[in-house]
Protein backbone atom coordinates (compact mmCIF):
# COMPACT_ATOMS: atom_id res chain seq x y z
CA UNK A 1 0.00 0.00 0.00
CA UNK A 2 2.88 2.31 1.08
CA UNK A 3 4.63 1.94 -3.12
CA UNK A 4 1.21 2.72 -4.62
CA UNK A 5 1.06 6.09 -2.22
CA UNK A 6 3.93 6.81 -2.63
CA UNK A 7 3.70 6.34 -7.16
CA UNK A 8 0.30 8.51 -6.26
CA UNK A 9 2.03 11.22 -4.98
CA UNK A 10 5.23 10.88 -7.51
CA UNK A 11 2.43 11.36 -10.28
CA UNK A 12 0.78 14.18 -8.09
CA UNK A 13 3.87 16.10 -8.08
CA UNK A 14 4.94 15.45 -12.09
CA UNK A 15 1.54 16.51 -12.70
CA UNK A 16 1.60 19.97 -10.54
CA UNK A 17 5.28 20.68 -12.21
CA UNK A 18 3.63 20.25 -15.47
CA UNK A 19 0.92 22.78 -15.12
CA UNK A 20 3.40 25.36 -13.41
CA UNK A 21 5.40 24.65 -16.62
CA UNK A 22 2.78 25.09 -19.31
CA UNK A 23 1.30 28.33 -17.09
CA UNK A 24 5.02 29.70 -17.40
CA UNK A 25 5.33 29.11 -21.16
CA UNK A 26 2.22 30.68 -21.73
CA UNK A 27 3.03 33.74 -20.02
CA UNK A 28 6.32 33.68 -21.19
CA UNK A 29 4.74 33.39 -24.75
CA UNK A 30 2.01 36.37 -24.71
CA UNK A 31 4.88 38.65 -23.52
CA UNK A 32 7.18 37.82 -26.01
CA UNK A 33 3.94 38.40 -28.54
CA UNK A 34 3.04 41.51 -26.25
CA UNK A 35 6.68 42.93 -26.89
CA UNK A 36 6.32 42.22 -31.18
CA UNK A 37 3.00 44.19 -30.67
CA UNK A 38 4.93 46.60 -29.36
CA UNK A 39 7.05 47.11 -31.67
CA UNK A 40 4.52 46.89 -34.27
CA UNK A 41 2.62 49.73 -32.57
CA UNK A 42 5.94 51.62 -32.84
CA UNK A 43 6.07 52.12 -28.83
CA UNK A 44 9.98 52.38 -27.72
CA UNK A 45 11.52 49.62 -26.87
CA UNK A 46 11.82 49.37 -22.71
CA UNK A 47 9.39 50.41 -20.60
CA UNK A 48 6.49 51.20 -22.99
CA UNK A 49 6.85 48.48 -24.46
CA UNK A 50 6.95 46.26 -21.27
CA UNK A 51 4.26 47.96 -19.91
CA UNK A 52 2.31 46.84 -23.23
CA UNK A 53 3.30 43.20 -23.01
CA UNK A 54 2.38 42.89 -19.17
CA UNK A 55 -1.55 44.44 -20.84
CA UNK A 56 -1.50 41.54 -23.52
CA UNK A 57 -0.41 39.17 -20.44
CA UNK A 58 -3.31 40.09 -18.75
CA UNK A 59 -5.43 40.12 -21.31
CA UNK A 60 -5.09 35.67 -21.35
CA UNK A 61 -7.14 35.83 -17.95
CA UNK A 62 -10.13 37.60 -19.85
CA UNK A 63 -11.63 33.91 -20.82
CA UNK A 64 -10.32 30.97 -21.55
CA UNK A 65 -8.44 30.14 -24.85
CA UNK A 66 -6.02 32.22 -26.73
CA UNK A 67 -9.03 34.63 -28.37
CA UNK A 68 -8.80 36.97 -25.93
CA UNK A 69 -5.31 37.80 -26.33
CA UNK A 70 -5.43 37.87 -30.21
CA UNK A 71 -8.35 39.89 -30.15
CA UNK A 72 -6.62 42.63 -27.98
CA UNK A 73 -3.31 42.90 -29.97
CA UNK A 74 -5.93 42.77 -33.10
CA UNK A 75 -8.13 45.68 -31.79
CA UNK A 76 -4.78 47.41 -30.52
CA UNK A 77 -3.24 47.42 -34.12
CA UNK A 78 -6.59 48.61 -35.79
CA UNK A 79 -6.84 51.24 -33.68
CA UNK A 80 -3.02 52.33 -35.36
CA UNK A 81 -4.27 51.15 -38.62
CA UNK A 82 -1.83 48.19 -39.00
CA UNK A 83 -3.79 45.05 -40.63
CA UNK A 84 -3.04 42.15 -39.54
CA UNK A 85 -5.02 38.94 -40.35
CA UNK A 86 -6.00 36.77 -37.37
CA UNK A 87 -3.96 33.96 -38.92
CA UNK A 88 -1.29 36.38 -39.19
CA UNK A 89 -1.56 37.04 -35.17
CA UNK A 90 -2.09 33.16 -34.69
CA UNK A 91 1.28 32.58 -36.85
CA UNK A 92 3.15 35.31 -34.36
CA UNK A 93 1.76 33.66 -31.80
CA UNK A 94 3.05 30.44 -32.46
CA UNK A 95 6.48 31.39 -32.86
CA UNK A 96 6.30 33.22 -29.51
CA UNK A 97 5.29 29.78 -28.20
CA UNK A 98 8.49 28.05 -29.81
CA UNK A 99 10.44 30.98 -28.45
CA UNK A 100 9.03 30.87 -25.00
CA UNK A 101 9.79 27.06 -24.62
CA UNK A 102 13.35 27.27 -26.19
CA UNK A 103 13.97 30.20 -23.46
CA UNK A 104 12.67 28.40 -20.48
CA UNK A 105 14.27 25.08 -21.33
CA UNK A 106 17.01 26.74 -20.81
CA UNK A 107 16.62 28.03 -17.27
């Protein structure tokens, strides 16, 4: 009984490093796609354009799903009059992903 408890709680805890993983890629991810936003919008590099990236961040806890946070950075461009297709946005979003695993892979 005590191996099975103990493989429960192994699991438990490969499961709960997991999620803190995939929660740190994502946010890792929409700042990196926050930041080429930024740039986009043509807000200086630094604090600006941290500031921006923390919004698009916080934009992911709107509802669940990555809609929210293409739909801000979508509405945000309009607004400058920079088109960008949502595939476009999905494509940028992607690569942030890549990017964001490749960086914390490393850490």
């Amino acid at each position: 009984m005590k191996s099975f408890e103990d493989r429960q709680k192994g699991f438990e805890a490969a499961f709960q490093r997991d999620q803190e993983l995939a929660f740190r890629i994502t946010a890792r991810r929409n700042r990196l796609f926050g930041l080429w936003a930024a740039g986009r919008l043509g807000l200086a590099a630094g604090e600006p354009a941290e500031a921006y990236a923390k919004d698009v961040v916080a934009a992911d806890f709107e509802a669940p799903g990555d809609s929210d946070v293409i739909a801000k950075v979508r509405t945000d461009l309009a607004e400058k009059g920079i088109t960008e297709s949502e595939g476009e946005l999905r494509a940028e979003l992607e690569r942030a992903a890549v990017e964001a695993r490749k960086q914390l892979a490393h850490n």
